[in-house]
PDB file of N, CA and C in Angstrom:
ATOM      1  N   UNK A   1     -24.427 -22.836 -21.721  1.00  0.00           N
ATOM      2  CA  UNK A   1     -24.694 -21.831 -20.709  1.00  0.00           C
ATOM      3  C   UNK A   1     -23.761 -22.005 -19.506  1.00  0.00           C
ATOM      4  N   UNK A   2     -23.911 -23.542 -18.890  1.00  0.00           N
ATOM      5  CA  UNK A   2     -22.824 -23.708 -17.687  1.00  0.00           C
ATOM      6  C   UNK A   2     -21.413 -23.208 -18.490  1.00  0.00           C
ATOM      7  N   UNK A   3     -20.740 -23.520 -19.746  1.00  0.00           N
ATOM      8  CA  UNK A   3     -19.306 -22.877 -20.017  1.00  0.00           C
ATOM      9  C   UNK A   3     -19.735 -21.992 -19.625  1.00  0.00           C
ATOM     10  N   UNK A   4     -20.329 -20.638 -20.134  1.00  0.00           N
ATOM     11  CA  UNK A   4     -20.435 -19.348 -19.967  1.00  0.00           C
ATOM     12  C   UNK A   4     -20.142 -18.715 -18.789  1.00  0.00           C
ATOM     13  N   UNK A   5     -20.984 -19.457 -17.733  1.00  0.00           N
ATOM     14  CA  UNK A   5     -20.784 -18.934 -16.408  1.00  0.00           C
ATOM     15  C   UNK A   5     -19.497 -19.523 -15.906  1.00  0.00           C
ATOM     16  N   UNK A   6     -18.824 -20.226 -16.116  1.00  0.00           N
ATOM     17  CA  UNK A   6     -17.342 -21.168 -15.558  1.00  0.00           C
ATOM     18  C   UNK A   6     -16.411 -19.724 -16.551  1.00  0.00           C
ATOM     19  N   UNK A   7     -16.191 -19.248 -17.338  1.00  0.00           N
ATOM     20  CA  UNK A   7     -15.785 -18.388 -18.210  1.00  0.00           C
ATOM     21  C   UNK A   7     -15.750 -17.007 -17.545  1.00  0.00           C
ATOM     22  N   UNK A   8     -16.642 -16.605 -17.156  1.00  0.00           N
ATOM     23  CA  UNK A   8     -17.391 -15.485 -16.474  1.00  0.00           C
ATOM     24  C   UNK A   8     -16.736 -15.418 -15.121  1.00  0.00           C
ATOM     25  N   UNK A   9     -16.581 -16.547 -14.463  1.00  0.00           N
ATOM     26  CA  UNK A   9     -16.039 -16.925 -13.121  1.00  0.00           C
ATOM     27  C   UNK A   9     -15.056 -16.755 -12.944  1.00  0.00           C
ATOM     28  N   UNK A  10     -13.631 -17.338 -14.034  1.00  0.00           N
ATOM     29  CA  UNK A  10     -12.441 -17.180 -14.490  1.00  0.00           C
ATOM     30  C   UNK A  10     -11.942 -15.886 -14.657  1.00  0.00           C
ATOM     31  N   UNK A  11     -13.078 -14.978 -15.526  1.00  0.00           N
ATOM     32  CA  UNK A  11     -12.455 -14.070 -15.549  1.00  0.00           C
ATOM     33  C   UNK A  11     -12.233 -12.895 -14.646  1.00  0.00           C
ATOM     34  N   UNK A  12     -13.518 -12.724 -13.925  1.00  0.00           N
ATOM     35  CA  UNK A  12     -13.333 -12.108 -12.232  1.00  0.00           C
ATOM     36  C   UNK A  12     -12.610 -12.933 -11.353  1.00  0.00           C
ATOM     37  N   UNK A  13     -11.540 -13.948 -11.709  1.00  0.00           N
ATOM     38  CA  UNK A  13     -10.617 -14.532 -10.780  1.00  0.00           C
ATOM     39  C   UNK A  13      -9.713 -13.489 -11.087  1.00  0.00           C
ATOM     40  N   UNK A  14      -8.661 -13.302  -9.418  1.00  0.00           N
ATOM     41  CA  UNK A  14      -7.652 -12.700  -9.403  1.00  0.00           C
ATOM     42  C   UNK A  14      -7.086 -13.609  -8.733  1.00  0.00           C
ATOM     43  N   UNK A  15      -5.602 -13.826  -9.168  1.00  0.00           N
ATOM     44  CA  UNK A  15      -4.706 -14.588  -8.272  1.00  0.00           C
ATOM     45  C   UNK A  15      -4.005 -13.618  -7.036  1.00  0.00           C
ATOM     46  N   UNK A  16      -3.765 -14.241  -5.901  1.00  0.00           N
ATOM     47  CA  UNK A  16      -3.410 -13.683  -4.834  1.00  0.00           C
ATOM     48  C   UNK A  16      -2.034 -14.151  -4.274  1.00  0.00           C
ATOM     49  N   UNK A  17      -1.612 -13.742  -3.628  1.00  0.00           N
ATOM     50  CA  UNK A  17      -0.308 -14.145  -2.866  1.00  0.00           C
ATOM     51  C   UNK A  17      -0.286 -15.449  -1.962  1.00  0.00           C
ATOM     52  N   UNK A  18      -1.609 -15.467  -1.576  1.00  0.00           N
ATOM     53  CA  UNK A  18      -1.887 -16.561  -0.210  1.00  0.00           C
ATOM     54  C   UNK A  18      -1.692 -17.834  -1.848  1.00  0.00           C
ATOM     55  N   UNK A  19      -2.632 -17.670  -2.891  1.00  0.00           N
ATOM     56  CA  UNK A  19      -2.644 -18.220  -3.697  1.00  0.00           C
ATOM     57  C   UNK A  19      -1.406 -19.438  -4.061  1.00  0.00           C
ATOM     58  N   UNK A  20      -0.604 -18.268  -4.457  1.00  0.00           N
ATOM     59  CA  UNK A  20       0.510 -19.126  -4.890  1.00  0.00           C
ATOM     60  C   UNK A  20       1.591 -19.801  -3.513  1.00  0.00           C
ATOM     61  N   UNK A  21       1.349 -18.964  -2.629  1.00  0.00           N
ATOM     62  CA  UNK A  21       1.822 -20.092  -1.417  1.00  0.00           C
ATOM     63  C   UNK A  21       0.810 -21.401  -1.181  1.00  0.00           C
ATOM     64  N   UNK A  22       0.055 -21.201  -1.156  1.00  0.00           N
ATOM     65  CA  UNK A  22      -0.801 -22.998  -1.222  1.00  0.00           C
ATOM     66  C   UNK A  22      -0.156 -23.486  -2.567  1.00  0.00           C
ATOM     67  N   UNK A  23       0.116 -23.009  -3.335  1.00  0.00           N
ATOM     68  CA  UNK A  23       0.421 -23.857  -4.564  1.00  0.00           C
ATOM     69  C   UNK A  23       1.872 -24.037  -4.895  1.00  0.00           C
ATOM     70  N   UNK A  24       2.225 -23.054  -3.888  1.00  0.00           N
ATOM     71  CA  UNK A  24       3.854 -23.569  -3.659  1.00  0.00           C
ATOM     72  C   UNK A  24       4.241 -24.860  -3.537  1.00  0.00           C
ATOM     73  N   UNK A  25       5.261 -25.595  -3.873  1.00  0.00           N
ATOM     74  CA  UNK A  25       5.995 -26.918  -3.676  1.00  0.00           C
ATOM     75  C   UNK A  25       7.067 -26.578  -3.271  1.00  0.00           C
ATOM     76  N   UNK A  26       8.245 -26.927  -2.215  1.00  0.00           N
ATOM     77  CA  UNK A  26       9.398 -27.209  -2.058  1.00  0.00           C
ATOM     78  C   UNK A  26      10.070 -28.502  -2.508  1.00  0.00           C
ATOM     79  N   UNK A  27      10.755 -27.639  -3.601  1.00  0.00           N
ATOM     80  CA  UNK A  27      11.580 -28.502  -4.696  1.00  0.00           C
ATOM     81  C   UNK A  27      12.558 -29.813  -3.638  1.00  0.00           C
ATOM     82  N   UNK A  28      12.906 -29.305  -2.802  1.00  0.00           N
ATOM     83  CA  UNK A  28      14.515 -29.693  -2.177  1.00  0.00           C
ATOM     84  C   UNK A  28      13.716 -31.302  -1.202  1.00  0.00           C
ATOM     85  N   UNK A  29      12.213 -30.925  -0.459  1.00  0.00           N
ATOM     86  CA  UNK A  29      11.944 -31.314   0.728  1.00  0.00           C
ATOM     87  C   UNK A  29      10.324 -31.976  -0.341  1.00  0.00           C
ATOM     88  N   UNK A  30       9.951 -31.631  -1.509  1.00  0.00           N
ATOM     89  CA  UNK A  30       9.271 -32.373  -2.137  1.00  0.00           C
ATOM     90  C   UNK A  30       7.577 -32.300  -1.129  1.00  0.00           C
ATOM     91  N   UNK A  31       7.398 -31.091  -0.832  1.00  0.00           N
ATOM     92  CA  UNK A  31       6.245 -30.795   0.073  1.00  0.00           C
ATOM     93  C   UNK A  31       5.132 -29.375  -0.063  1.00  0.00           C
ATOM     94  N   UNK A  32       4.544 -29.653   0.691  1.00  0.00           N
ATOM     95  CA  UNK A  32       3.924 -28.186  -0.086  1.00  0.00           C
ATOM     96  C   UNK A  32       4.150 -27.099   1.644  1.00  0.00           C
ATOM     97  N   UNK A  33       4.045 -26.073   1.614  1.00  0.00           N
ATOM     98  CA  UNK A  33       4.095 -25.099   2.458  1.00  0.00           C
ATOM     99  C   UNK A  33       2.942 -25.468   4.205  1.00  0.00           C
ATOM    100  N   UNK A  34       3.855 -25.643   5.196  1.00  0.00           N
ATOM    101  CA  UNK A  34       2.836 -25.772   6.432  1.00  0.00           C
ATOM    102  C   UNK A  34       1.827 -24.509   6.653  1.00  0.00           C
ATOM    103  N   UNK A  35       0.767 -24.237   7.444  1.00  0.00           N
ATOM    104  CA  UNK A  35       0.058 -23.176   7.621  1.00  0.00           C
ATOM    105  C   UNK A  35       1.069 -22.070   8.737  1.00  0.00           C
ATOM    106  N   UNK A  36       2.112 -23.050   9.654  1.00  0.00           N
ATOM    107  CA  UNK A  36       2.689 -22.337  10.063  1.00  0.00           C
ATOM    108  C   UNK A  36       3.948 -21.361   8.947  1.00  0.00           C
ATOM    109  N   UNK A  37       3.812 -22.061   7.978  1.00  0.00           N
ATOM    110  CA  UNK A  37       5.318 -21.456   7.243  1.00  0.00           C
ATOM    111  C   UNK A  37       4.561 -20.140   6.371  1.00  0.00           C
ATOM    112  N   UNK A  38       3.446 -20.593   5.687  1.00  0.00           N
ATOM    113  CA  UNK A  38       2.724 -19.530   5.260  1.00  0.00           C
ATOM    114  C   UNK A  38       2.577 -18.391   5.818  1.00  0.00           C
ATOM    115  N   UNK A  39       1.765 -18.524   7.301  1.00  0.00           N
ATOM    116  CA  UNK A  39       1.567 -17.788   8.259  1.00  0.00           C
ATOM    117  C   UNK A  39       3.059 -16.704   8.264  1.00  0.00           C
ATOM    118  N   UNK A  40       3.831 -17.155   8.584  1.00  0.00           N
ATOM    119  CA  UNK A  40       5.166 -16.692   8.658  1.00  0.00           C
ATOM    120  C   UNK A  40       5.635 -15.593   7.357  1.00  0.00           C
ATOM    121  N   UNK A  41       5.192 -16.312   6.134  1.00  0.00           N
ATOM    122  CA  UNK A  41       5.410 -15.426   5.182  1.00  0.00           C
ATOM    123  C   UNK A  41       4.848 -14.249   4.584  1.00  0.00           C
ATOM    124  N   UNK A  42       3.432 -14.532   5.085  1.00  0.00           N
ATOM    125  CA  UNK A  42       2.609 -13.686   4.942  1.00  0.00           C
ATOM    126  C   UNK A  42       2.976 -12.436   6.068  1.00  0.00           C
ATOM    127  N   UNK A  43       3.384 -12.507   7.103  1.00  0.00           N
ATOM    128  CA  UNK A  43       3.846 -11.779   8.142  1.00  0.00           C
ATOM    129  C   UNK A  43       4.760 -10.929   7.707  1.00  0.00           C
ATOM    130  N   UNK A  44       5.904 -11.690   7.115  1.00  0.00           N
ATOM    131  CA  UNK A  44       6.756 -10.811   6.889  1.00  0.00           C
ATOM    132  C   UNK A  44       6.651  -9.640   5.331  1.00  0.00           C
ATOM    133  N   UNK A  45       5.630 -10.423   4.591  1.00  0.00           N
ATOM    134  CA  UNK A  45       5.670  -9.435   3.464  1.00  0.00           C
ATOM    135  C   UNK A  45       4.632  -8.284   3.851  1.00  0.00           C
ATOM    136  N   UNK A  46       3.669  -8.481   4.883  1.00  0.00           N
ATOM    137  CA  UNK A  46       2.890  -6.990   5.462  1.00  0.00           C
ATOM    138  C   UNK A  46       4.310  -6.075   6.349  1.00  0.00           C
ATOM    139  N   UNK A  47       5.317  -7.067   6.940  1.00  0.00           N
ATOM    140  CA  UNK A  47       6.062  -6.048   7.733  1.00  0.00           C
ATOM    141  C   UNK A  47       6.981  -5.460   6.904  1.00  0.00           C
ATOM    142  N   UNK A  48       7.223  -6.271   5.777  1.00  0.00           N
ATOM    143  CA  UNK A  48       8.268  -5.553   4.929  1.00  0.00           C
ATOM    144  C   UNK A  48       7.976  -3.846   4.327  1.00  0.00           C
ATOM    145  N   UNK A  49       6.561  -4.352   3.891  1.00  0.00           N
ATOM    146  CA  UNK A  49       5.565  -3.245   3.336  1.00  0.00           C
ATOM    147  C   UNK A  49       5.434  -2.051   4.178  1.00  0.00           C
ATOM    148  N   UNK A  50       5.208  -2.581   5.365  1.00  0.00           N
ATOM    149  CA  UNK A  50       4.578  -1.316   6.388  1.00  0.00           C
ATOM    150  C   UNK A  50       6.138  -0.416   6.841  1.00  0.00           C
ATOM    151  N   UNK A  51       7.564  -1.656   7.128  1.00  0.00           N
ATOM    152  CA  UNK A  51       8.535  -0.810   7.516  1.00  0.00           C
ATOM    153  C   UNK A  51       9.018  -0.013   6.519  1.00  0.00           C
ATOM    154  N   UNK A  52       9.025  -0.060   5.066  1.00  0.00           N
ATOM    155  CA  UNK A  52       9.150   1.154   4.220  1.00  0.00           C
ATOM    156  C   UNK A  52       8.922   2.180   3.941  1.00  0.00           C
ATOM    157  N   UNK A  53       7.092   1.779   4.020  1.00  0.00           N
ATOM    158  CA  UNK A  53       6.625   3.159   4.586  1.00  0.00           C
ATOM    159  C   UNK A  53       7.086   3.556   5.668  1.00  0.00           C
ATOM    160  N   UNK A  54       6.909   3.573   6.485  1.00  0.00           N
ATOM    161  CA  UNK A  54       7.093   4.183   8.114  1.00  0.00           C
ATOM    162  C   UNK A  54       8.409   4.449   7.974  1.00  0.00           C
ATOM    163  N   UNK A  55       9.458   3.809   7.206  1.00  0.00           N
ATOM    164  CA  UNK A  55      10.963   5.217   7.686  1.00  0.00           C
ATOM    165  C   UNK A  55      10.705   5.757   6.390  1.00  0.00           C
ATOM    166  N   UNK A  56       9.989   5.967   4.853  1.00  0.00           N
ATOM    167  CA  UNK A  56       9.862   6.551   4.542  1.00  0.00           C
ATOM    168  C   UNK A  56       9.278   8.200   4.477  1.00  0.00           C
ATOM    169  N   UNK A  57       7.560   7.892   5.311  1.00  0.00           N
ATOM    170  CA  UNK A  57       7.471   8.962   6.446  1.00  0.00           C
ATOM    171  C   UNK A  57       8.157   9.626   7.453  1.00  0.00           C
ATOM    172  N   UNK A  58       8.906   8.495   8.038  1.00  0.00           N
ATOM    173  CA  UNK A  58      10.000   9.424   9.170  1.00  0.00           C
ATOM    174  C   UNK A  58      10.812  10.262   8.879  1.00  0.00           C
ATOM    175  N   UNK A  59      11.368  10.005   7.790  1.00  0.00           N
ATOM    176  CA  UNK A  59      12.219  11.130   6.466  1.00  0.00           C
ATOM    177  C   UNK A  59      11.873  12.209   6.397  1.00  0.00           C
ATOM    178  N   UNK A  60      10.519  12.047   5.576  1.00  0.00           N
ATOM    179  CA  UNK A  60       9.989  13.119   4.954  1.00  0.00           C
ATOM    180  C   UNK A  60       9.563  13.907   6.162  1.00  0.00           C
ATOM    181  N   UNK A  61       9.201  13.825   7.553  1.00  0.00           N
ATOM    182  CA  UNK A  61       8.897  14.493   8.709  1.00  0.00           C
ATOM    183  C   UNK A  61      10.149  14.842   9.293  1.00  0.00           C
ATOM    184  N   UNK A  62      11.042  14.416   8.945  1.00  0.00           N
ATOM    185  CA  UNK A  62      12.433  14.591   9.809  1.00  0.00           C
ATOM    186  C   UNK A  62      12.843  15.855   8.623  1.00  0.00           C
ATOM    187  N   UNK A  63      12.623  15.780   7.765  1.00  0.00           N
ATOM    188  CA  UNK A  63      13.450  17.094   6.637  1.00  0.00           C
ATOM    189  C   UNK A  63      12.423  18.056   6.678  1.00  0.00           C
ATOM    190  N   UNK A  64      11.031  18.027   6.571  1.00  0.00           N
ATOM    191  CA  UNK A  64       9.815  18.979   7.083  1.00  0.00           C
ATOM    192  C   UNK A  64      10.634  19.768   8.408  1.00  0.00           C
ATOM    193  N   UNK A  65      10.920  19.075   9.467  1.00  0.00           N
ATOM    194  CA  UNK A  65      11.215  19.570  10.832  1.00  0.00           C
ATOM    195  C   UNK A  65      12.685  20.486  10.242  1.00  0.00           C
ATOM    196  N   UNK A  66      13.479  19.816   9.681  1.00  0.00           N
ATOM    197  CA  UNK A  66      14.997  20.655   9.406  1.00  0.00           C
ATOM    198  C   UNK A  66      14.798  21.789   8.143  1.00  0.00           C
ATOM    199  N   UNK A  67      13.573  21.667   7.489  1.00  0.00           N
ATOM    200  CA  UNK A  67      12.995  22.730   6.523  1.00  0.00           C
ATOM    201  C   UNK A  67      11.678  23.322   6.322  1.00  0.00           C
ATOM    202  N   UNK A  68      11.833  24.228   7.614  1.00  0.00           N
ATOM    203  CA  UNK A  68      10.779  25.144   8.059  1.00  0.00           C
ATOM    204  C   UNK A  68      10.253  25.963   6.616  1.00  0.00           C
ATOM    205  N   UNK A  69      11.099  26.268   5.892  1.00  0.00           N
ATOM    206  CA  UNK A  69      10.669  27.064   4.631  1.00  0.00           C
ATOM    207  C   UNK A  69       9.232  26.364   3.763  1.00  0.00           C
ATOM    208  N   UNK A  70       9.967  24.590   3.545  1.00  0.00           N
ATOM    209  CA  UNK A  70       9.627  23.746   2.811  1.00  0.00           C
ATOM    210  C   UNK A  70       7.721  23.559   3.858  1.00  0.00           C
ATOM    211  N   UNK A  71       8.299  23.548   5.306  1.00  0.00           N
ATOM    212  CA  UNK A  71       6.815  23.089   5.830  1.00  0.00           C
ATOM    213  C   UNK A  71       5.669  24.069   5.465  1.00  0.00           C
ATOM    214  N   UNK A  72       6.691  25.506   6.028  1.00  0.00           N
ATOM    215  CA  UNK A  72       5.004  26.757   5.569  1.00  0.00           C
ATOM    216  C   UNK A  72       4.774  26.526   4.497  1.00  0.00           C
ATOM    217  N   UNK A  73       5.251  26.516   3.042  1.00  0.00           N
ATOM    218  CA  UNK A  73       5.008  26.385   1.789  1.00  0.00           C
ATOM    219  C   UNK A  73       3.445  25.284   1.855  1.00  0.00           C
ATOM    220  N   UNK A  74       4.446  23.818   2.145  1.00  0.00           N
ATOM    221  CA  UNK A  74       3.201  22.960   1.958  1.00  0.00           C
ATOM    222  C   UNK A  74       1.761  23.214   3.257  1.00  0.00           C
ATOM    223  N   UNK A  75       2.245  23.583   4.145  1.00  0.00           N
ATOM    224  CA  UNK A  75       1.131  24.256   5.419  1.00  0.00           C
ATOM    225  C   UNK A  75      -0.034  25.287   5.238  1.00  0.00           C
ATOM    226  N   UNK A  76       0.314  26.127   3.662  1.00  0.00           N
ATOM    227  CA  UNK A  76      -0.277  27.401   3.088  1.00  0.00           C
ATOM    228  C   UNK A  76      -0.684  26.253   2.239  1.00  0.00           C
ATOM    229  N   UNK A  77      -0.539  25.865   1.139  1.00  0.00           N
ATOM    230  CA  UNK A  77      -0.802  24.845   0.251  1.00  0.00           C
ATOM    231  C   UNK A  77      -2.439  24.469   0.391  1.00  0.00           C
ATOM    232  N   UNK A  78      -1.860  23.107   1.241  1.00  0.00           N
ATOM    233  CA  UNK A  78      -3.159  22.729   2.257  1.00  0.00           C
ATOM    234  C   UNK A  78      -4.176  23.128   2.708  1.00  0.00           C
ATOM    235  N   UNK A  79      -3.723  24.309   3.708  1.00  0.00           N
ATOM    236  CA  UNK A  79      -5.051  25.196   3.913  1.00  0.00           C
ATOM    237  C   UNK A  79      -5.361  26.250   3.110  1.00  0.00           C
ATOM    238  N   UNK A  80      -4.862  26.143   2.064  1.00  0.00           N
ATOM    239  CA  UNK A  80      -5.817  26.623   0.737  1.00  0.00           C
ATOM    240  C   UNK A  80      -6.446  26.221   0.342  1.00  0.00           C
ATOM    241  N   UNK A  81      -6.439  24.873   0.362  1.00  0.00           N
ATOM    242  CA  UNK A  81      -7.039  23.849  -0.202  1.00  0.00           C
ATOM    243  C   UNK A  81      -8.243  23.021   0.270  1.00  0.00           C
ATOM    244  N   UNK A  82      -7.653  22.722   1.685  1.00  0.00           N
ATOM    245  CA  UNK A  82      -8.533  21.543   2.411  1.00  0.00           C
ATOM    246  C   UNK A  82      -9.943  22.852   3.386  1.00  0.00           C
ATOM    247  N   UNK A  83     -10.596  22.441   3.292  1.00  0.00           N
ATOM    248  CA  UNK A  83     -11.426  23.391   4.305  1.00  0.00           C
ATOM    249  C   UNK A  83     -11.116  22.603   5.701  1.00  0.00           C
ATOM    250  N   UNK A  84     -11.415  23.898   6.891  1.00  0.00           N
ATOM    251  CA  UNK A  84     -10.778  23.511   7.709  1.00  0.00           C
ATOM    252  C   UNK A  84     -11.751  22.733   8.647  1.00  0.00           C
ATOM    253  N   UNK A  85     -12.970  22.925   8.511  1.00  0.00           N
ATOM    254  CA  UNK A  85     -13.866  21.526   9.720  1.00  0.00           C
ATOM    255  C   UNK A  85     -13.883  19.968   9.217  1.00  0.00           C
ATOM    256  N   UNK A  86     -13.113  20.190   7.557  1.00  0.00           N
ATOM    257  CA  UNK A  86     -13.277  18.475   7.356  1.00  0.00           C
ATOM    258  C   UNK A  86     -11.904  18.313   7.950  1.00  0.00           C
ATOM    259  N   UNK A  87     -10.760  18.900   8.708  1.00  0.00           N
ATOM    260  CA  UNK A  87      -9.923  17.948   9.233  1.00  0.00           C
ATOM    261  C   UNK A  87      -9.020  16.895   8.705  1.00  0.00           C
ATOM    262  N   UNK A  88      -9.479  16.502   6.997  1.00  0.00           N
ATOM    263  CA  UNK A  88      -8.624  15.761   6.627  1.00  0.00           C
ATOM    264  C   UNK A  88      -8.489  15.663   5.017  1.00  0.00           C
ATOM    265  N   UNK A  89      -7.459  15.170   4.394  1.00  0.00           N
ATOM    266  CA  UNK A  89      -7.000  15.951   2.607  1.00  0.00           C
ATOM    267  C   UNK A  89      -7.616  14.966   2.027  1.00  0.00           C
ATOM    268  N   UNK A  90      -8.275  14.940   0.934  1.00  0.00           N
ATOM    269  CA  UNK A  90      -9.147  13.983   0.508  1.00  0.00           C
ATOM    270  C   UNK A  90      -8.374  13.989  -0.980  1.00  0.00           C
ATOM    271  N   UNK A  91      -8.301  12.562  -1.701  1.00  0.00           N
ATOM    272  CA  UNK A  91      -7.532  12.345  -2.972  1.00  0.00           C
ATOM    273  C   UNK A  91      -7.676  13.294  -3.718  1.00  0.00           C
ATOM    274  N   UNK A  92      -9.401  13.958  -4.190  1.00  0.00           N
ATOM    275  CA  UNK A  92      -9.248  14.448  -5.451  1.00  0.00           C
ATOM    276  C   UNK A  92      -8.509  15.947  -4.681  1.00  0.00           C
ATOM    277  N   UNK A  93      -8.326  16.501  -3.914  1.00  0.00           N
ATOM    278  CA  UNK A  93      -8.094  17.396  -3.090  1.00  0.00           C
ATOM    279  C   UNK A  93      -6.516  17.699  -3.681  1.00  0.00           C
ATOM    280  N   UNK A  94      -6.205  16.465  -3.631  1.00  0.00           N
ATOM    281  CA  UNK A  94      -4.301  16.363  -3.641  1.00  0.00           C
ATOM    282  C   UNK A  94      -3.932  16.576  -5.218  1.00  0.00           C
ATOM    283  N   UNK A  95      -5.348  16.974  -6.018  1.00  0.00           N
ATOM    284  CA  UNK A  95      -5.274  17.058  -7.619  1.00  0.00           C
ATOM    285  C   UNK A  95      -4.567  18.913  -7.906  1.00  0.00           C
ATOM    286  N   UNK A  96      -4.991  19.759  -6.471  1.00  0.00           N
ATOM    287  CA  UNK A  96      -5.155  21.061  -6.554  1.00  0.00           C
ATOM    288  C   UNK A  96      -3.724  21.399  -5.532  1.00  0.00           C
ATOM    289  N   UNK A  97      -2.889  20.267  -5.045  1.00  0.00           N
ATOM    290  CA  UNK A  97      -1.512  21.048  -4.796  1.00  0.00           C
ATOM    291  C   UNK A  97      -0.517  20.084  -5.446  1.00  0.00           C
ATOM    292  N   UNK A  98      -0.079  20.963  -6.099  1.00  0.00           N
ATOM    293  CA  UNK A  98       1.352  21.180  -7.147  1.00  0.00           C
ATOM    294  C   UNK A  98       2.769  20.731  -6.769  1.00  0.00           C
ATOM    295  N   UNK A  99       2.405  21.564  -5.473  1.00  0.00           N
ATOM    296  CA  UNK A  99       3.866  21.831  -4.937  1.00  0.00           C
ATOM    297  C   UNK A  99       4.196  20.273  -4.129  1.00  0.00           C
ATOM    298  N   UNK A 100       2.754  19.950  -3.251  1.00  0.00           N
ATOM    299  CA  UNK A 100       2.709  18.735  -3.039  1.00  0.00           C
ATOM    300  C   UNK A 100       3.149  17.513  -3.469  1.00  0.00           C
ATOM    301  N   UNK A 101       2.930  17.548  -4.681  1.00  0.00           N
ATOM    302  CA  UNK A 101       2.602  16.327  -5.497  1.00  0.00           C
ATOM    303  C   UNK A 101       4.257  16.081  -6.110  1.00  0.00           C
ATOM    304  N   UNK A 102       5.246  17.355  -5.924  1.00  0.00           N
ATOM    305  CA  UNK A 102       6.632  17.095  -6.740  1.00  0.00           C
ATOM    306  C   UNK A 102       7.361  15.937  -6.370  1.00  0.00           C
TER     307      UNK A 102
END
């Protein structure tokens, strides 16, 4: 019965990123990772993440602004779609524009 549940446990394990930095070793320096170095890495892979998005958005708002055609299109789209007191596009929502989704 205890295997079972140790089995069970294992298998709702997910490995994580923080994960394998604790279990990191530095080959060269024969050590494992400080909380400051972690800290550090973990930093930079949320900023890496977030600055892609964000000039990826800036793009797509910067060519919206230089293609007025392209904005009414998706602007009609939308408010075909979204009703207008919820204020905001909800996933299954984004199933019903087309033009959106190209």
């Amino acid at each position: 019965m205890q295997e079972e549940i140790e089995n069970a446990q294992y298998q709702d394990y997910m490995l994580s990123y923080v994960d394998t930095l604790l279990d990191l070793q530095l080959p060269e320096e024969n050590r494992k990772l400080s909380d400051r170095e972690m800290v550090s890495l973990c930093s930079e892979f949320l900023q890496a993440g977030t600055d892609t998005t964000s000039t990826a958005l800036q793009w797509i708002m910067a060519n919206l602004v230089k293609h007025p055609h392209i904005q009414a299109k998706l602007f009609e789209e939308i408010h075909g779609v979204v009703e207008e007191e919820k204020g905001k596009v909800e996933e299954e929502e984004l199933q019903k524009m087309p033009y959106l989704r190209q």
